[in-house]
Structures are given as structure tokens and as C-alpha cells.
Protein backbone atom coordinates (compact mmCIF):
# COMPACT_ATOMS: atom_id res chain seq x y z
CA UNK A 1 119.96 -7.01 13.88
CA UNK A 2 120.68 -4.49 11.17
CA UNK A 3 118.39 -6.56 8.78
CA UNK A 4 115.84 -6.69 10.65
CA UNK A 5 115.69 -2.86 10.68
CA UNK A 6 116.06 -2.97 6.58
CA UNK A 7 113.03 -5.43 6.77
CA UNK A 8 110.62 -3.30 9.43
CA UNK A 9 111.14 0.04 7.34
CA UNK A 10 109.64 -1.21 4.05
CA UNK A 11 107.00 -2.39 5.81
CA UNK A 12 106.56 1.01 7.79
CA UNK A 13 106.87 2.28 4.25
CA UNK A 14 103.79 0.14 2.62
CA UNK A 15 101.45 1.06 5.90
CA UNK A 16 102.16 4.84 5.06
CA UNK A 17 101.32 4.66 1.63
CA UNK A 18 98.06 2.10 2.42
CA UNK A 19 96.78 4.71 5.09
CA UNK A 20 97.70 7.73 2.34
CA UNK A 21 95.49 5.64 -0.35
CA UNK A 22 92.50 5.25 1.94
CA UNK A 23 92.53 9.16 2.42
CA UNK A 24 92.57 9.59 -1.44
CA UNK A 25 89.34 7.06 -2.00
CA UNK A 26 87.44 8.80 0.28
CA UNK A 27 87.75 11.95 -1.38
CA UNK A 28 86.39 10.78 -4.51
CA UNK A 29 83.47 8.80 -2.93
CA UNK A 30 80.59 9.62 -4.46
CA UNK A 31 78.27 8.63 -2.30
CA UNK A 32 80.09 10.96 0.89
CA UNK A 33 80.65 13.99 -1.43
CA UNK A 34 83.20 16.64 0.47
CA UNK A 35 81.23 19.96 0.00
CA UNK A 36 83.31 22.91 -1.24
CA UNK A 37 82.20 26.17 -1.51
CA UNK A 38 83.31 28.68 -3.86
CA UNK A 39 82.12 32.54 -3.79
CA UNK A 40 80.16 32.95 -7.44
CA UNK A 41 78.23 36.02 -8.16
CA UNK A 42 75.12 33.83 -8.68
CA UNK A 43 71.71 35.62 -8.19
CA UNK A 44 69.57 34.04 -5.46
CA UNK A 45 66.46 33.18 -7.13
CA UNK A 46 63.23 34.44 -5.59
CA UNK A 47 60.23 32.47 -4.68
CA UNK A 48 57.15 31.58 -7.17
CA UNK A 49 54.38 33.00 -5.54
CA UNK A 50 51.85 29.94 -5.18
CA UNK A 51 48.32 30.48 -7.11
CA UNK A 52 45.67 31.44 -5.91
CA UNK A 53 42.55 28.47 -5.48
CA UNK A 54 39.61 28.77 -7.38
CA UNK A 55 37.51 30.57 -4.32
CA UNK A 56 40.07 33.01 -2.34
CA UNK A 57 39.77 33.08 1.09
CA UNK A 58 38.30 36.05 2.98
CA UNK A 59 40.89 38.54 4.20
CA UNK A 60 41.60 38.03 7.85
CA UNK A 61 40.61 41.18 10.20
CA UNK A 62 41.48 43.70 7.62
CA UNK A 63 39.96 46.64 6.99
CA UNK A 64 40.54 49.36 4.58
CA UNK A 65 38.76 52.25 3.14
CA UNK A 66 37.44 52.03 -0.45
CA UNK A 67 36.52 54.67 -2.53
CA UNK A 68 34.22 52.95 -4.58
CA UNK A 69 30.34 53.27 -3.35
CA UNK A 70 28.79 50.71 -0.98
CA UNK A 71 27.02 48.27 -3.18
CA UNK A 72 23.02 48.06 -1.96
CA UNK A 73 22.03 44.77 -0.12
CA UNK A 74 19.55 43.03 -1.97
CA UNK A 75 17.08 41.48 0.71
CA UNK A 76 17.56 37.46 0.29
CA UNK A 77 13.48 36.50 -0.39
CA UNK A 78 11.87 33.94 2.01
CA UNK A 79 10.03 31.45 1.53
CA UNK A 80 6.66 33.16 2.81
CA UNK A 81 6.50 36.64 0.99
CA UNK A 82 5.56 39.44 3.06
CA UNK A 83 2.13 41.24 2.83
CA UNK A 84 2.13 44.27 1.26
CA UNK A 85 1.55 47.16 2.85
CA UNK A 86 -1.62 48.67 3.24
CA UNK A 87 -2.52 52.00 1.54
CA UNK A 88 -4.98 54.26 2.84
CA UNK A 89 -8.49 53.29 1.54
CA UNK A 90 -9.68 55.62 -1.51
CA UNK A 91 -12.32 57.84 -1.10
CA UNK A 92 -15.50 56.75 -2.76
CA UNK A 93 -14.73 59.47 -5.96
CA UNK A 94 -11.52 57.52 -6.40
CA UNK A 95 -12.79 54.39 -6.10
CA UNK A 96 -14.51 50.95 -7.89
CA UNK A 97 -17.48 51.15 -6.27
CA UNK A 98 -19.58 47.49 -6.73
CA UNK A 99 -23.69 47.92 -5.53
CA UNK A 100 -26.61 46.40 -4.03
CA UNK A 101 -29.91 46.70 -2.99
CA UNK A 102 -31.41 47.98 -0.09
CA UNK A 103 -35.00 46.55 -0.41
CA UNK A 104 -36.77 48.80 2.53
CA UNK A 105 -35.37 51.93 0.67
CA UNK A 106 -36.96 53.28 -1.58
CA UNK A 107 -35.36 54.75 -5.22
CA UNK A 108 -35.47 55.05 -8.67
CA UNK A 109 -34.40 51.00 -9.08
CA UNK A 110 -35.84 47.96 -9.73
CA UNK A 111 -38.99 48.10 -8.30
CA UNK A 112 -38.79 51.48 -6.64
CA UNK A 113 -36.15 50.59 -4.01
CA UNK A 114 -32.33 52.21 -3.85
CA UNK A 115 -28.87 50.91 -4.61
CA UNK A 116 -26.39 51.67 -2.20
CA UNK A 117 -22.55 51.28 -3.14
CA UNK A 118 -19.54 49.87 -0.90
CA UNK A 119 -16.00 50.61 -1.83
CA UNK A 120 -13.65 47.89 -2.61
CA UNK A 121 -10.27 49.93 -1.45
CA UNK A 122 -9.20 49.79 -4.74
CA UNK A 123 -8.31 53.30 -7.25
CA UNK A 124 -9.20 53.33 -10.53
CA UNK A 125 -6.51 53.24 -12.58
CA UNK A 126 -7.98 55.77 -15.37
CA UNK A 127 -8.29 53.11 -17.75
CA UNK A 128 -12.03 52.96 -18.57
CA UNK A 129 -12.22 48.90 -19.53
CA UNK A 130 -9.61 47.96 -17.00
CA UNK A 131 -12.11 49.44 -14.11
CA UNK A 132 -15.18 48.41 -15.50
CA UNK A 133 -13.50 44.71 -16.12
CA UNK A 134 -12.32 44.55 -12.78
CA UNK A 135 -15.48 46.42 -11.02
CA UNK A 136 -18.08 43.65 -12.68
CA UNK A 137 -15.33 41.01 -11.60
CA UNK A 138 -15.80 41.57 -7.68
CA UNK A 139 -19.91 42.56 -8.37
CA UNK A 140 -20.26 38.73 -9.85
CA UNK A 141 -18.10 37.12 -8.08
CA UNK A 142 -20.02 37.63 -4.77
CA UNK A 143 -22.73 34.98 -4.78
CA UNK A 144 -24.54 35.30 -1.61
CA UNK A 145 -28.16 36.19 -1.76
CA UNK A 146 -27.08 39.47 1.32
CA UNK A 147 -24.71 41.38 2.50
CA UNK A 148 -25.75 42.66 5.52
CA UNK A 149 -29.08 44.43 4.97
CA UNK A 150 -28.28 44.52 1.38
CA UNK A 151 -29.93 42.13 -1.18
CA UNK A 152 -27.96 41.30 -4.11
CA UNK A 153 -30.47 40.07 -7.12
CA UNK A 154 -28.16 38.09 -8.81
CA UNK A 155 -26.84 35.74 -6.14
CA UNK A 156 -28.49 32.49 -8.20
CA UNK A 157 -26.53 33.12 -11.30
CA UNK A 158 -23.06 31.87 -12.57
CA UNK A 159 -21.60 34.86 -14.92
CA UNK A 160 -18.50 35.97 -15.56
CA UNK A 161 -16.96 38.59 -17.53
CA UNK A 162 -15.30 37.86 -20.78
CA UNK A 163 -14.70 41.66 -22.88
CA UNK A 164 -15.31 44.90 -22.05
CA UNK A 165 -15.50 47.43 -24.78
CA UNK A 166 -15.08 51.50 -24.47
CA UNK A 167 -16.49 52.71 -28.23
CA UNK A 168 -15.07 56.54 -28.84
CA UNK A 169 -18.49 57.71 -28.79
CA UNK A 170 -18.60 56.66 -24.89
CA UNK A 171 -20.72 53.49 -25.28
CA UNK A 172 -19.21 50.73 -23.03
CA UNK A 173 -20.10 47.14 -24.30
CA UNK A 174 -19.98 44.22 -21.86
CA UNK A 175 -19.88 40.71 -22.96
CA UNK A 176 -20.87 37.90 -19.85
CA UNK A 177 -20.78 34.13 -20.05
CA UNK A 178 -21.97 31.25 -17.78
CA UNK A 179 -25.93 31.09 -16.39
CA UNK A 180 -28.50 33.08 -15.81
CA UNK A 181 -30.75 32.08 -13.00
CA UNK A 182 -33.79 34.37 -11.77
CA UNK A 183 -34.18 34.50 -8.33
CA UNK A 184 -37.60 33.92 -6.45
CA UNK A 185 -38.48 37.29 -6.75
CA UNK A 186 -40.17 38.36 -9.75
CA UNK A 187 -37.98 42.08 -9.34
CA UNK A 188 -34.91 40.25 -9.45
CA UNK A 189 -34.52 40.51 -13.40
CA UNK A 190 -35.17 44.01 -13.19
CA UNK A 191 -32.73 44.67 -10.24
CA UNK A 192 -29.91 42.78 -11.74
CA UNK A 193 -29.97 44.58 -14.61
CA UNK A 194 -29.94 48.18 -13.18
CA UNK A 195 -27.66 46.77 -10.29
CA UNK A 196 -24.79 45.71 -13.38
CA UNK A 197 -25.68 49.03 -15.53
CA UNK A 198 -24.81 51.45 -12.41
CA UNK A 199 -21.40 49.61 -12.06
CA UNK A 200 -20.73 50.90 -15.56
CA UNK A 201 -22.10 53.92 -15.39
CA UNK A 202 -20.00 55.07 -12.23
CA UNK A 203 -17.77 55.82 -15.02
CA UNK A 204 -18.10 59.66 -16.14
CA UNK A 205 -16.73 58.91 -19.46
CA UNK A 206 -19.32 56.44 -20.11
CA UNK A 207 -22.33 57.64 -21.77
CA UNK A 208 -24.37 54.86 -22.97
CA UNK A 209 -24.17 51.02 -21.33
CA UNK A 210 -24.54 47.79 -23.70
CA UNK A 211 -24.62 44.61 -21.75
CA UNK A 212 -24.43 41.29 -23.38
CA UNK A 213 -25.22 37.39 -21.71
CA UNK A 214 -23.45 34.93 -23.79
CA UNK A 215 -24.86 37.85 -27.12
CA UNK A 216 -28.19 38.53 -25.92
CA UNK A 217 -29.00 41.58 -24.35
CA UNK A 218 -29.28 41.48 -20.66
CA UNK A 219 -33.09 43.09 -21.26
CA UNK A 220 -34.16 39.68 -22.99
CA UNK A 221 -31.74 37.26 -20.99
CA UNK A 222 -33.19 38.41 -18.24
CA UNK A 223 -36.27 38.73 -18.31
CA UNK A 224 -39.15 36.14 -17.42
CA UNK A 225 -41.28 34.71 -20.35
């Protein structure tokens, strides 16, 4: 009996030191670390702040109050521009006046009849060969052989205006290309040619009118051989 006891201790002996063992491995196991935690005076690092993307996003329901001015807002343009607004229609004085003939009047043009003038609503811009440019621009460019009751002698003819010319000694000089055509009416040559000399002379700084067709004189271009 009292080896058996000798024999069962040893053994009780080797189980203690196997369980013991077991214990130590797992403390060394690197793959279940024990954590241990030890006070350091280490600084907590702060966060990087992320950056920002190429197109920031609009603040969310924000508002403060700038000192800088409000910037203007630039109308976006549409595809259909607006009209412009109307001005108030010069008064004749102001005017570029263009002219025609009233044949049942009579006057001191053509053959004894009058010119009357319309206003084309636009100011003379108080330079002398910009006017007269633009006034024997809308006189030729109407072709119609009336206007109303007004008879415009030069309706047949395809002229347009390629230099004007203010000389310092008040002489304007107008140079026309294209056709000449008389019209039925043996007057006409005469008509057109006072009819184009009175849009000129509407002027008051012009003193003496020269008017060329393709560098004849309007006298010989237009009249009838």
C-alpha cells in the first residue's frame, strides 16, 4: 500500500508541472497576444484633415454676412436676343431725312413738281460722310416705283454707294456703282438727280454736291441721248 502512494505522487507531480507548462505556452503565443497596458506620456496624435476635391461642395444652409460688395449678375444671353428698345423718333432737324416726289405738287424740282421728305427715326450722328453714306443707303435701297402718293424716279436702277467724300471747302463727293436705268418718264433723269442732291444737301455743312455713277457725273449718266 505505501508504494502505491510513492508511485501516485510522482505522477500527481508530472500532471502539475504539464498543466503549469500549458499556462506558460500560452503566454507567449503569438498569435493570442495577452494585451498589457502601461501608462506612457505618449501624445495622442490628431487627425489629418482629408483634402478637399477638386469642386467643393456648396455650404449647407449657412449664411453669413460678408463685407465684401455683392458682385453684379451678369444676365446669362439667350439664344433669341432681345429687341432693343425703342427711342423716341427724332424730330425732322435731327434727323436723316431720305425724299421723293410728289408729282401733283408743284416746286422748284424736276419738272416743276416738289420733294417731300420722310424721316427714317434715325439721328445724325454729326459725322458729315457717315450721314450722307448712310442717308443715300436707305434712298437707293428702296426700289419701288411709290410710296404712297410719292413717286420715286429712280425705282428702275441698281446703285449703290461706294465713298463719300467731305472736302474742307464743304464740297461733298459721292461715288455710286451698279446701273442706271431711266424710267418711262422722260423727267425721271432730271428728278433723280435733284431727288439724290437734296439728300446731300440736308447737310448745313455742305456747300457744294459732286455726284459720281461708276466716275461720270450724274448730269451725263443720267441723262437721255
Amino acid at each position: 500500500m505505501q508504494n502505491r502512494h510513492i508511485i501516485v505522487i510522482p505522477l500527481l507531480l508530472c500532471l502539475l508541472l504539464l498543466l503549469t507548462a500549458c499556462d506558460s505556452l500560452d503566454a507567449i503565443n503569438p498569435f493570442n497576444p495577452t494585451p498589457t497596458f502601461t501608462a506612457t506620456n505618449t501624445q495622442i496624435p490628431t487627425a489629418t484633415p482629408i483634402p478637399p476635391t477638386e469642386t467643393p461642395l456648396p455650404p449647407t444652409a449657412t449664411f453669413t454676412q460678408s463685407a465684401s460688395p455683392t458682385p453684379e449678375v451678369t444676365p446669362t444671353p439667350s439664344n433669341t436676343p432681345l429687341p432693343p428698345i425703342p427711342s423716341a423718333t427724332p424730330e425732322a432737324k435731327d434727323a436723316i431725312l431720305v425724299y421723293y416726289f410728289n408729282l401733283k405738287d408743284s416746286g422748284r424740282f424736276g419738272c416743276g413738281e416738289a420733294l417731300y421728305w420722310l424721316n427714317t427715326g434715325v439721328r445724325k450722328s454729326g459725322s458729315i460722310e457717315q450721314d450722307i453714306q448712310y442717308a443715300m443707303y436707305r434712298q437707293l435701297a428702296y426700289r419701288g416705283k411709290e410710296l404712297g402718293v410719292l413717286y420715286n424716279p429712280g425705282y428702275a436702277s441698281t446703285l449703290s454707294v461706294s465713298s463719300v467724300e467731305f472736302l474742307p471747302d464743304g464740297t461733298a463727293v459721292v461715288n455710286l456703282s451698279g446701273t442706271y436705268v431711266p424710267g418711262d418718264d422722260p423727267c425721271d433723269g432730271a428728278r433723280f438727280r435733284d431727288q439724290l442732291k437734296q439728300v446731300v444737301r440736308q447737310f448745313p455743312l455742305v456747300s457744294k454736291v459732286r455726284i459720281l455713277i461708276n466716275g461720270v457725273n450724274i448730269g451725263d449718266a443720267t441723262s437721255r441721248k
